[in-house]
Protein backbone atom coordinates (compact mmCIF):
# COMPACT_ATOMS: atom_id res chain seq x y z
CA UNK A 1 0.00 0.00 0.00
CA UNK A 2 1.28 3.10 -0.62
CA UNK A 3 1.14 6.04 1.60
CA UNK A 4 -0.95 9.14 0.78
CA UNK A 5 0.50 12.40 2.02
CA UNK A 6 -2.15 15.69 1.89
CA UNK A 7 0.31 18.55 2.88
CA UNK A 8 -2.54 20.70 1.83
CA UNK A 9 -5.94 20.16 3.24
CA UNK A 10 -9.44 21.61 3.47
CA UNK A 11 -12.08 20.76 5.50
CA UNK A 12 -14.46 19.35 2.53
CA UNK A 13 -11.41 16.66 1.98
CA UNK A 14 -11.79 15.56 5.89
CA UNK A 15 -13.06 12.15 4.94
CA UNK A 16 -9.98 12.36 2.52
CA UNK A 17 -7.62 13.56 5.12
CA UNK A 18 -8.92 10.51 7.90
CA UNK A 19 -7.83 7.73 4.81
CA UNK A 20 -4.35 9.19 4.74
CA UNK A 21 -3.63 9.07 8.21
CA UNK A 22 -4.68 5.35 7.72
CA UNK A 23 -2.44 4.77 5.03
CA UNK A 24 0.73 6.51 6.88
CA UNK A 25 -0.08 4.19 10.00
CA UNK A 26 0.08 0.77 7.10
CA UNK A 27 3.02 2.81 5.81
CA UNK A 28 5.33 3.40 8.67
CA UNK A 29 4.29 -0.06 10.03
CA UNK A 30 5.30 -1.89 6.57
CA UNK A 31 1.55 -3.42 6.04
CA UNK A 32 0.63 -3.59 2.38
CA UNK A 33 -2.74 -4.65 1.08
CA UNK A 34 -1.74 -8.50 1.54
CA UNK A 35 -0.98 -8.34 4.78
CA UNK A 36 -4.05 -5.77 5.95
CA UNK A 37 -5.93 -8.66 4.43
CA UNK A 38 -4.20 -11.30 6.78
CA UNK A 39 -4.64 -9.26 9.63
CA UNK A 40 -8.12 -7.88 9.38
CA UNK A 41 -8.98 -11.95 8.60
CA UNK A 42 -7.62 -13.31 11.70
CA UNK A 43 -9.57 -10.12 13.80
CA UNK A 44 -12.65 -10.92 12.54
CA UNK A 45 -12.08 -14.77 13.49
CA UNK A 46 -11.64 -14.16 16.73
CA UNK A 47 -14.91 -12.09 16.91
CA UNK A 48 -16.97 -14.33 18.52
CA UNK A 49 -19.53 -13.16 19.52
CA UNK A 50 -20.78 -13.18 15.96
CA UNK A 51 -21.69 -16.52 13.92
CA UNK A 52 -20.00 -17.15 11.33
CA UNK A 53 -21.55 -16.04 8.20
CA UNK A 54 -21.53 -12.18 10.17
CA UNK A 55 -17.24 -12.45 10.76
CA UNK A 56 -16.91 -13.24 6.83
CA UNK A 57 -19.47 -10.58 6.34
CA UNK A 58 -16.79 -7.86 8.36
CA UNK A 59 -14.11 -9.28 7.00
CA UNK A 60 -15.05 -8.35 3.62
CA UNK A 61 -16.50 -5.07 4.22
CA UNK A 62 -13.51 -4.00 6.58
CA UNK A 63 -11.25 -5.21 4.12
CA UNK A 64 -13.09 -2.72 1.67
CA UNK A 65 -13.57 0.03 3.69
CA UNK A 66 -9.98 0.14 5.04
CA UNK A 67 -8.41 0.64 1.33
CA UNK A 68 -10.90 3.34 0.30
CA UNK A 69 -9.63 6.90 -0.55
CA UNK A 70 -12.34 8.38 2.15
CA UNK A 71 -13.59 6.88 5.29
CA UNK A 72 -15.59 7.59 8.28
CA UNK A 73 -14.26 8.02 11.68
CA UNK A 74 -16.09 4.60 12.67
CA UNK A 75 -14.02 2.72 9.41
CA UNK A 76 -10.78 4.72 10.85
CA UNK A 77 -11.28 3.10 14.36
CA UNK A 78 -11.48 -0.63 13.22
CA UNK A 79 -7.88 -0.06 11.32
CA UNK A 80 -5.97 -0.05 14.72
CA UNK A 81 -8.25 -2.44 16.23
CA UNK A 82 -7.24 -5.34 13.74
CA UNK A 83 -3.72 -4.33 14.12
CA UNK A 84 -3.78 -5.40 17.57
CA UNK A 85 -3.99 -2.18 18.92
CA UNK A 86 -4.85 -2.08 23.12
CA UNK A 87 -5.01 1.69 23.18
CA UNK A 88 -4.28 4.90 20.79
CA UNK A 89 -3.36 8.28 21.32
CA UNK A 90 -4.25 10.88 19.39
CA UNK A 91 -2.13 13.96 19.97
CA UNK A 92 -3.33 17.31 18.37
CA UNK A 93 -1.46 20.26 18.31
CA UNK A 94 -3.72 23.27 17.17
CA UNK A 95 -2.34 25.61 15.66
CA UNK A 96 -4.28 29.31 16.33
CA UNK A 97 -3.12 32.65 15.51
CA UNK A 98 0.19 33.03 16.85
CA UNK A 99 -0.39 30.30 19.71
CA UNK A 100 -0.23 26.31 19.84
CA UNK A 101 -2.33 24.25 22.05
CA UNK A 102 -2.09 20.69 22.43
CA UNK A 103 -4.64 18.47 23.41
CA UNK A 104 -5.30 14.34 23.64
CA UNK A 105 -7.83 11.89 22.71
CA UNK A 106 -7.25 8.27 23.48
CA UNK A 107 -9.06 4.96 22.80
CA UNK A 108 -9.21 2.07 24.61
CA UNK A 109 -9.49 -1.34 22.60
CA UNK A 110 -10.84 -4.28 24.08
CA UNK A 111 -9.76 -8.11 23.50
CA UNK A 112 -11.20 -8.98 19.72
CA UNK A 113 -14.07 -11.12 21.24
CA UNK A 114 -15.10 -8.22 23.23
CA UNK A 115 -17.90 -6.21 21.00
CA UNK A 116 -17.63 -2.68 20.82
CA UNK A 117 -20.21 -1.55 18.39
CA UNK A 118 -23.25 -3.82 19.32
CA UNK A 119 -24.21 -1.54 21.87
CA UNK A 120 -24.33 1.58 20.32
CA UNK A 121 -27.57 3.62 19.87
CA UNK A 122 -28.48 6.84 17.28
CA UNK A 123 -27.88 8.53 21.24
CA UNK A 124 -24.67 7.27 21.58
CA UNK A 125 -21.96 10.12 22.16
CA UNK A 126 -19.08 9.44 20.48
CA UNK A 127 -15.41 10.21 21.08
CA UNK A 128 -15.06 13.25 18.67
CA UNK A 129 -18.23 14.85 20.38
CA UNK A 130 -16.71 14.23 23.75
CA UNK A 131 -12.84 15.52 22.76
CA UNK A 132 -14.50 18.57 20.52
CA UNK A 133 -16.60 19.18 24.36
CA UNK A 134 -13.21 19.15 25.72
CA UNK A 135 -10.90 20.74 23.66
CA UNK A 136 -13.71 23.56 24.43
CA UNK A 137 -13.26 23.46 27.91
CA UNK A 138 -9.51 23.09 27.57
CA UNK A 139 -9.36 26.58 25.39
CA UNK A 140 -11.76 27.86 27.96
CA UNK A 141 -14.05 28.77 24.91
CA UNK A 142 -17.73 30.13 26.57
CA UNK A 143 -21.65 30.34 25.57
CA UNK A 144 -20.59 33.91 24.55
CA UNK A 145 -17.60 33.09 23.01
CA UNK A 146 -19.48 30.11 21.10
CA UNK A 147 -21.73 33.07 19.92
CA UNK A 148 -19.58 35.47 18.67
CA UNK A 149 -17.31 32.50 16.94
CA UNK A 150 -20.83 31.83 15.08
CA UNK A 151 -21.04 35.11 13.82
CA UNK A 152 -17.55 34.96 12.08
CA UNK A 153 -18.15 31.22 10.81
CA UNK A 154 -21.50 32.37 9.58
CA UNK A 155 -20.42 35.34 7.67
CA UNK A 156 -16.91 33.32 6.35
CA UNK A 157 -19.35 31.09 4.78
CA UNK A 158 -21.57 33.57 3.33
CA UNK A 159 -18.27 35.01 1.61
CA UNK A 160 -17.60 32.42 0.31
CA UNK A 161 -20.78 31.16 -1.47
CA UNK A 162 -22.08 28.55 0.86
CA UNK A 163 -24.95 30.54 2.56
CA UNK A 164 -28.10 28.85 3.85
CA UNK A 165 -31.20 29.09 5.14
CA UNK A 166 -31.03 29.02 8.90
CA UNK A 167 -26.90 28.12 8.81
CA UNK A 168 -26.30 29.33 12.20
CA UNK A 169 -28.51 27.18 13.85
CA UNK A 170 -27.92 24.14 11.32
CA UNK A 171 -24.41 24.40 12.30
CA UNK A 172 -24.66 24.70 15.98
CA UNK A 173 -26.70 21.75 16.31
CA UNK A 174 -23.75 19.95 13.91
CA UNK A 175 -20.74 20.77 15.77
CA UNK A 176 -22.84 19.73 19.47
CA UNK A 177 -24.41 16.64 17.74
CA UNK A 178 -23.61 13.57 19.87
CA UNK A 179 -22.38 11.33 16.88
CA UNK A 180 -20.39 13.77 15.89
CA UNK A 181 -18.45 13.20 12.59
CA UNK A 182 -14.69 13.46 11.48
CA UNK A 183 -15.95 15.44 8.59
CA UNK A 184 -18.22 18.02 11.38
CA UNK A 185 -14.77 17.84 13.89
CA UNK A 186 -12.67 19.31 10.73
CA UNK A 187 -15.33 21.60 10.96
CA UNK A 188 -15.52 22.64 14.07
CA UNK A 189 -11.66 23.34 14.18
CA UNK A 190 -12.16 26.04 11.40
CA UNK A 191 -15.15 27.20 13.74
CA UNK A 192 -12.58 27.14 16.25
CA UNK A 193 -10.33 29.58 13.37
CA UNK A 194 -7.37 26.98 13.74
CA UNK A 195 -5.76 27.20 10.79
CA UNK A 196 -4.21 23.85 10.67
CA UNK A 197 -2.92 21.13 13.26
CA UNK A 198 -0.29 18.62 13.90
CA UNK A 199 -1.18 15.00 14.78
CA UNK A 200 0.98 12.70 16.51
CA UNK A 201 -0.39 8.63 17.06
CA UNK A 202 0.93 6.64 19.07
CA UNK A 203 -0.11 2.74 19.42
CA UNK A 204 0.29 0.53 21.90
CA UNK A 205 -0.04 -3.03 20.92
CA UNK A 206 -1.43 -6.61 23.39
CA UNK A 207 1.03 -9.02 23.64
CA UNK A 208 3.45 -10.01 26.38
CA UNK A 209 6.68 -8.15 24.59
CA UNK A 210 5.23 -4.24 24.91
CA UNK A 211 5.34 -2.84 21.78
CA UNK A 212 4.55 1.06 21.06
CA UNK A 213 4.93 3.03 17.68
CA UNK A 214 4.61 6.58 17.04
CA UNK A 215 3.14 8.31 13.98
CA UNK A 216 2.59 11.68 12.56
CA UNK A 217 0.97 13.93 10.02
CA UNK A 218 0.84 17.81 9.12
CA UNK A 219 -2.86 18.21 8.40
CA UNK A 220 -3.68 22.00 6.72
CA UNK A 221 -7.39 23.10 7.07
CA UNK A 222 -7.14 26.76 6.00
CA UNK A 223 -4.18 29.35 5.60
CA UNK A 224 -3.71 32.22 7.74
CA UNK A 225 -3.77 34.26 4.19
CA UNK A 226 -7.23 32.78 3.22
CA UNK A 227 -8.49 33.55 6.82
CA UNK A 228 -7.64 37.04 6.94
CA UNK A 229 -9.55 37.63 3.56
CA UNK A 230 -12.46 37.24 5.70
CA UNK A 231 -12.10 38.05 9.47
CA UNK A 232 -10.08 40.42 11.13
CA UNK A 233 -6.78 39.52 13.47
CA UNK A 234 -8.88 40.64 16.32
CA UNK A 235 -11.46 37.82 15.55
CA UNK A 236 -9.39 35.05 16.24
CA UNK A 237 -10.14 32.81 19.05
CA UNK A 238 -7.45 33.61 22.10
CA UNK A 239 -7.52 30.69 24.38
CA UNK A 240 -8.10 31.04 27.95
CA UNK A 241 -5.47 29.15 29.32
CA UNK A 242 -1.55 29.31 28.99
CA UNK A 243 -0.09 27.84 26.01
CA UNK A 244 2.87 28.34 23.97
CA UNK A 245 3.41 30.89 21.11
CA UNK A 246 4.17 29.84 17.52
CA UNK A 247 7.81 31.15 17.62
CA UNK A 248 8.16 28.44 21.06
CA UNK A 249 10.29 25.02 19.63
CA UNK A 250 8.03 22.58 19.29
């Protein structure tokens, strides 16, 4: 498999964005499409707690899904899981207007005959909603704050063509939605005016030998340039809390 690299990114390629940190996990781990195969195949057979006919039934759409050029967030979480993954950490360092903040989402993984999807409802609040919540609460971003931000994100889009009929609403309810997407996370990070982000993985795998790898990806939603055409410096969300600057090593 060969790795895809998007050094420049905007937030309608998220679903785009999500497959190529796949592919630079397979890449830096030296797993082509053979061997994704092998491994998603002997995942599936230890899924037990489905019959038979419903493992070959994964098998074949993970096997699918996992190669695709786009995929979901759900899709992106089965990739570590039938590497063997017990937990990942997702490590994203926001880049705002002249200051960095880091923040971390990490998932558990169970043993592969422990379901994990089974008992999830339309209700169920997934991991993005929860880390967008508290990257929020981490920036120290408020109900006013969430207001004004509208405002700008609103009148951005109008700018730029992609005015609605009741868009401010339609897009609150999208960003606080508790199945939030990848696609509506990529979102809310332009909300959010971060320009772009760095992402640092790191997997740690069962077995008795500990094994942990690290992995990493420049991801590019908008530019400060294209930003500016359309809001003023002043504009820019200033987090609450005390962070590095941009000129800080990092």
């Amino acid at each position: 498999m060969s790795p895809t690299t998007y050094p420049f990114i905007k937030s309608g390629t998220a679903d785009a964005v999500l497959a190529g940190i796949w592919r630079k996990i397979c890449y830096d781990l030296d797993i082509d499409d053979a061997r994704l195969d092998d491994l998603i195949m002997g995942y599936t057979k230890k899924m037990t707690y489905n019959d038979p006919q419903k493992r070959a039934q994964d098998y074949g759409n993970w096997s699918s899904d996992l190669k695709q050029g786009q995929m979901t967030w759900t899709t992106f979480l089965r990739g570590p899981r039938c590497l063997n993954v017990k937990r990942m950490s997702m490590e994203f360092r926001l880049h705002h207007f002249r200051y960095t903040s880091v923040h971390t989402l990490v998932k558990e993984y169970p043993e592969p005959d422990v379901p994990t999807e089974d008992t999830e409802t339309s209700e169920t609040v997934t991991e993005l909603s929860r880390f967008l919540m508290q990257i929020m609460h981490e920036l120290g971003v408020t109900i006013s704050k969430i207001s004004e931000l509208l405002n700008v994100f609103v009148r951005r889009q109008t700018r730029l063509g992609g005015a609605k009929p009741f868009l401010k609403g339609n897009v609150k309810k999208e960003f606080f939605h508790p199945r939030l997407s990848w696609a509506s996370f990529i979102r809310a990070l332009d909300f959010l005016t971060i320009p772009s982000f760095d992402l640092k993985i790191t997997l740690e795998f069962y077995g008795r030998r500990k094994k942990v790898t690290h992995h990493r990806m420049s991801i590019v939603i908008n530019t400060i340039e294209d930003l500016l055409a359309f809001m003023d410096e002043s504009e820019f969300l200033i987090p609450n809390v005390t962070i590095s600057t941009t000129e800080d090593k990092l």
